[in-house]
N, C-alpha and C. Protein backbone atom coordinates (compact mmCIF):
# COMPACT_ATOMS: atom_id res chain seq x y z
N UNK A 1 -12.74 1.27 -16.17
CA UNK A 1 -11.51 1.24 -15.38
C UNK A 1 -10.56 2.31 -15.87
N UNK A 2 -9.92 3.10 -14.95
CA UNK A 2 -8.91 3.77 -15.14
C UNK A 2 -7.55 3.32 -15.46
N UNK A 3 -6.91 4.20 -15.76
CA UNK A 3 -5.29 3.43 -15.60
C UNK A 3 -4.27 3.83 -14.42
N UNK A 4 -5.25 4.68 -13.26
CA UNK A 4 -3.70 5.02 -12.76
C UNK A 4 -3.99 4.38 -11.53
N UNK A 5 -2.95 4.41 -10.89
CA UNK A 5 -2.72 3.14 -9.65
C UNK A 5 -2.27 4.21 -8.55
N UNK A 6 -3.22 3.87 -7.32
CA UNK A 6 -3.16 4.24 -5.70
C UNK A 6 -1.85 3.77 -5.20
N UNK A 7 -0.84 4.27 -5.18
CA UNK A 7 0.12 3.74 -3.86
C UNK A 7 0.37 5.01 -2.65
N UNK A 8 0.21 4.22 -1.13
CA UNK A 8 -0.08 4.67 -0.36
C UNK A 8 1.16 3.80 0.44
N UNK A 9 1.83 4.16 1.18
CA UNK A 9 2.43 3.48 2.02
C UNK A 9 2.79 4.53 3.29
N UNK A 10 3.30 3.55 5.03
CA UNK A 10 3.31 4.46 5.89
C UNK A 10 4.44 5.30 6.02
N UNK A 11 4.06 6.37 6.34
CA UNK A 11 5.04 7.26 6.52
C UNK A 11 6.26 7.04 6.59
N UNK A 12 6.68 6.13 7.45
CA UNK A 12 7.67 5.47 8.30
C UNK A 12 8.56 5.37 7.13
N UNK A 13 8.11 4.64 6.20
CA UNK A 13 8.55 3.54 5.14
C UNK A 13 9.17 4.54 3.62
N UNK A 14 8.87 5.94 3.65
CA UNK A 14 9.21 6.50 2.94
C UNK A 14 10.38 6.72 2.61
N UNK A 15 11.08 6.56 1.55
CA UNK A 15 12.75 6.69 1.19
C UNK A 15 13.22 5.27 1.66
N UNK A 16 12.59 4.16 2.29
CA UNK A 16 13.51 3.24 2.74
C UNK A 16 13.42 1.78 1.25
N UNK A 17 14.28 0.98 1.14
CA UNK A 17 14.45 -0.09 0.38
C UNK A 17 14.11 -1.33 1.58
N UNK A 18 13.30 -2.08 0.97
CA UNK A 18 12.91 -3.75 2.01
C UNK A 18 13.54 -4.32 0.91
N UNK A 19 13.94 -5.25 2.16
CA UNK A 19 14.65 -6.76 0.95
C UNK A 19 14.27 -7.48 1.52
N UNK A 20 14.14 -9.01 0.77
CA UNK A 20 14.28 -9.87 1.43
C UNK A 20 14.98 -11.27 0.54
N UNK A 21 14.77 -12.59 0.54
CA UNK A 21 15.61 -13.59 0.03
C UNK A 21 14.75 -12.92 -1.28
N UNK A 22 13.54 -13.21 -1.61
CA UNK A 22 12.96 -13.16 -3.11
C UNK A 22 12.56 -11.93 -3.50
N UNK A 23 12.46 -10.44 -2.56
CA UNK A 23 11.67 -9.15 -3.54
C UNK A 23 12.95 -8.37 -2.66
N UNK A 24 12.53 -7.19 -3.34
CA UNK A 24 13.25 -5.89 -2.98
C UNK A 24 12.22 -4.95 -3.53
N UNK A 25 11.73 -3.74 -2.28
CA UNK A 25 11.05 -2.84 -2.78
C UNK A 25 11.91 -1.70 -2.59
N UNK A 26 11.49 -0.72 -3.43
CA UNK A 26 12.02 0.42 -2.97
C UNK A 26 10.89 0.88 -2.78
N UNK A 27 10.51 1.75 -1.53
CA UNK A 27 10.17 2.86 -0.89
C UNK A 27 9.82 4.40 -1.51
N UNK A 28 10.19 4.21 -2.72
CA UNK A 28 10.64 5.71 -3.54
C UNK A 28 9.62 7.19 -3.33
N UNK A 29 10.00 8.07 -2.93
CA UNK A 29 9.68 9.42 -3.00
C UNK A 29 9.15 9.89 -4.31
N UNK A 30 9.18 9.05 -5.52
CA UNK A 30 8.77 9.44 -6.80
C UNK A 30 7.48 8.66 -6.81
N UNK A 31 7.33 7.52 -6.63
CA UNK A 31 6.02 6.60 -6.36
C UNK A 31 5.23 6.74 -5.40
N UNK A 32 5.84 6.92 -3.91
CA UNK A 32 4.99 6.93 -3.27
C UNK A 32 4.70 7.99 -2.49
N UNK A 33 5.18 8.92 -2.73
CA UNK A 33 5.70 10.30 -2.27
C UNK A 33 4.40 11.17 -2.84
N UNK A 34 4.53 12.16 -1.67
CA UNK A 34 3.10 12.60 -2.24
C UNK A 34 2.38 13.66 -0.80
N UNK A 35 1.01 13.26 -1.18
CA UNK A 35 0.49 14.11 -0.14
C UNK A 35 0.41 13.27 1.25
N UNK A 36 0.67 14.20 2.03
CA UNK A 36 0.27 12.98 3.69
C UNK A 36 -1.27 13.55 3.88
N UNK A 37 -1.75 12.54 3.97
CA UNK A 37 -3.44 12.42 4.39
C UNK A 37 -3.36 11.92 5.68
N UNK A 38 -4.68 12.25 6.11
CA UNK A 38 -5.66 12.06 7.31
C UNK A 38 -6.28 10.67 7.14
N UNK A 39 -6.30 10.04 7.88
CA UNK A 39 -7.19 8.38 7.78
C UNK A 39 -8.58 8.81 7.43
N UNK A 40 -9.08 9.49 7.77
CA UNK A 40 -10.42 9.60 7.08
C UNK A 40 -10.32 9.49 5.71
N UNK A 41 -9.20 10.69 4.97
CA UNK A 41 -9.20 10.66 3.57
C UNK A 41 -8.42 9.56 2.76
N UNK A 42 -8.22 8.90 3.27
CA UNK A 42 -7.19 7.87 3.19
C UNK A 42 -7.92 6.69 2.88
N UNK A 43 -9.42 6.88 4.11
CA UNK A 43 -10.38 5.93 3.98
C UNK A 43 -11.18 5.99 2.41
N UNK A 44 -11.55 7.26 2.04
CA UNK A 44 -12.41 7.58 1.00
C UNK A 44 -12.01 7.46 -0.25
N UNK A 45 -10.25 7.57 -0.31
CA UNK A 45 -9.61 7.12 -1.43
C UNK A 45 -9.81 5.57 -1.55
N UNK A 46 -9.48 4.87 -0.30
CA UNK A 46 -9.38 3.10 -0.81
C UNK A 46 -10.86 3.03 -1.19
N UNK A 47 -11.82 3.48 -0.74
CA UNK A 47 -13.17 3.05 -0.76
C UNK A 47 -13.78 3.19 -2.83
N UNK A 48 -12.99 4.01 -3.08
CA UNK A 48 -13.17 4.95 -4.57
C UNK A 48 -12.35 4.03 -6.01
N UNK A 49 -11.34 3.84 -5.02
CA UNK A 49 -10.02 3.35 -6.16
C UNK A 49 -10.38 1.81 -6.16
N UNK A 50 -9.46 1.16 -7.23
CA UNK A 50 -9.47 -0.13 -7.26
C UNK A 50 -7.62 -1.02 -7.64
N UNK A 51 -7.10 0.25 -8.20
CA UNK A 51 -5.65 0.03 -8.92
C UNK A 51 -4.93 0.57 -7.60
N UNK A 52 -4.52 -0.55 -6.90
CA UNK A 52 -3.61 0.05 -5.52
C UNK A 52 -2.02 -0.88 -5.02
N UNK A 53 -1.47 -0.09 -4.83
CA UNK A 53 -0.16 -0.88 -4.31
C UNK A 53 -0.04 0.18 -2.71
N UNK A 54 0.09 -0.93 -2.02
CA UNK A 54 0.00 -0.54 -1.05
C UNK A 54 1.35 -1.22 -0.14
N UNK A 55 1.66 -0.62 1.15
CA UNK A 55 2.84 -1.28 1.85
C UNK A 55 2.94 -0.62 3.22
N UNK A 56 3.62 -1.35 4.18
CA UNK A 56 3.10 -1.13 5.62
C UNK A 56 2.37 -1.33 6.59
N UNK A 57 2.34 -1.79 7.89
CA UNK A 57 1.65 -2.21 8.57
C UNK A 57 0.50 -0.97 8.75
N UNK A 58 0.78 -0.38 9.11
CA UNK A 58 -0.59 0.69 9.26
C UNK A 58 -1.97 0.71 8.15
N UNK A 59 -1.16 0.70 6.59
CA UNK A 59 -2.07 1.06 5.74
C UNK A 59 -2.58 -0.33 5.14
N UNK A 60 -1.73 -1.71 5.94
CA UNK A 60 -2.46 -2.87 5.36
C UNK A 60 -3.63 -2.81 6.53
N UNK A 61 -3.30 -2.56 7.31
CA UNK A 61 -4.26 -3.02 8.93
C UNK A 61 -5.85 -2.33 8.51
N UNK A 62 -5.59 -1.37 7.68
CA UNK A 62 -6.54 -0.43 7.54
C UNK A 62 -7.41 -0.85 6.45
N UNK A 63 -6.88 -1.49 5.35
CA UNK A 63 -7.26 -2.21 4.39
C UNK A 63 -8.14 -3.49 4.99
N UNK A 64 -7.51 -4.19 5.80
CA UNK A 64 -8.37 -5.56 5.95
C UNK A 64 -9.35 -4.95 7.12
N UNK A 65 -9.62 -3.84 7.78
CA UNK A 65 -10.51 -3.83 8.64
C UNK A 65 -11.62 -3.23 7.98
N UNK A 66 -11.45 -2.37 6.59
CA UNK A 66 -12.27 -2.11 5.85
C UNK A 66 -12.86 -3.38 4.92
N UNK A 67 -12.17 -4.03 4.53
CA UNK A 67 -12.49 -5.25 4.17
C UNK A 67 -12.37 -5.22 2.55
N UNK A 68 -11.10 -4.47 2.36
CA UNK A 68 -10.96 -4.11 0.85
C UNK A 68 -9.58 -5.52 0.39
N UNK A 69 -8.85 -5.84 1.28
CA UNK A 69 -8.04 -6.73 0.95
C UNK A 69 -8.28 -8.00 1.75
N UNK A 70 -7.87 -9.29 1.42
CA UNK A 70 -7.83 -10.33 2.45
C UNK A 70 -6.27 -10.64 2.84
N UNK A 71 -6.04 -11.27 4.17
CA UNK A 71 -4.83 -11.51 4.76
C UNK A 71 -4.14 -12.58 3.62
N UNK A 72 -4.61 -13.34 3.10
CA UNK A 72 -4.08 -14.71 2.66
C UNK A 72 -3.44 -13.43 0.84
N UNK A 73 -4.20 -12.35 0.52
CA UNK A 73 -2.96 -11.87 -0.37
C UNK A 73 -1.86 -10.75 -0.24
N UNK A 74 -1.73 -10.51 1.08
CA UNK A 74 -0.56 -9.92 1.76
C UNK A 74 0.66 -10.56 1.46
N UNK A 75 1.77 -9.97 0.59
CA UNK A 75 2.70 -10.94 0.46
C UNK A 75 4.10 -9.65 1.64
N UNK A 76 4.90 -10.22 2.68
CA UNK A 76 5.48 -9.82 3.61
C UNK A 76 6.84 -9.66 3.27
N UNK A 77 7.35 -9.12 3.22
CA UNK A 77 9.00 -8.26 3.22
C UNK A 77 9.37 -8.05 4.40
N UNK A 78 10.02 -8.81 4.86
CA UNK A 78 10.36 -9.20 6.29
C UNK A 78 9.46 -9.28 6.80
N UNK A 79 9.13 -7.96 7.75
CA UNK A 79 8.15 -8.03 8.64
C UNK A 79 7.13 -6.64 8.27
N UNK A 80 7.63 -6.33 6.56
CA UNK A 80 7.09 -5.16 6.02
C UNK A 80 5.54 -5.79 5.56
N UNK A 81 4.50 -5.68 5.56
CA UNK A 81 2.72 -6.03 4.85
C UNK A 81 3.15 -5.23 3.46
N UNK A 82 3.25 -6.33 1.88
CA UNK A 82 2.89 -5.64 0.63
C UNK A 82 1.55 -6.12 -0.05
N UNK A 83 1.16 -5.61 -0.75
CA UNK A 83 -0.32 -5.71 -1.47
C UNK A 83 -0.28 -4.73 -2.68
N UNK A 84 -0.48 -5.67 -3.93
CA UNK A 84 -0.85 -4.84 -4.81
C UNK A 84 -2.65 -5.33 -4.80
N UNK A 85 -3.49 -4.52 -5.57
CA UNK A 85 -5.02 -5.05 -5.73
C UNK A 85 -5.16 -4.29 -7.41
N UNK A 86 -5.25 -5.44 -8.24
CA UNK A 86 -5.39 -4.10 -9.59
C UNK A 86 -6.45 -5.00 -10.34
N UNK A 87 -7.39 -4.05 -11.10
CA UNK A 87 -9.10 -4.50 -10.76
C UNK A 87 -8.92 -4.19 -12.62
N UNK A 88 -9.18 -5.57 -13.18
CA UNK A 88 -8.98 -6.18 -14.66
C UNK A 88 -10.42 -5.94 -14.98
């Protein structure tokens, strides 16, 4: 196992803060900021990695149709999809 951790979140979501009654994420340009990929490559990274924080409807949707996360550990920020997956 490696130590460094995949975060990928959608575009959309970049620079913004989610709150809600119990979490607050930040969005940050230092974490999640980065290169914009193509869903193909996007695909080949989740398929590779195992240390991921992920956020957004797009890049969770993409996760459970690959079948790398399940719905029941999606935890939701409003109406934001979060997921960490980190492989012990």
């Amino acid at each position: 196992m490696n130590g460094r951790v995949v975060a990928i979140c959608d575009s959309g979501l970049l620079g913004q803060t989610l709150e809600c009654e119990n979490y607050k994420i930040e969005v940050s340009k230092t974490f999640y900021g980065g290169e914009l990929m193509s869903e193909d490559k996007v695909v080949l990274l989740l398929k590779k990695e195992r240390n991921l924080n992920l956020i957004g409807k797009n890049i969770i949707e993409l996760c459970l149709e690959l079948g790398i996360i399940a719905q029941e550990h999606i935890l939701m920020v409003n109406d934001t999809p979060h997921m960490q997956l980190i492989e012990l």
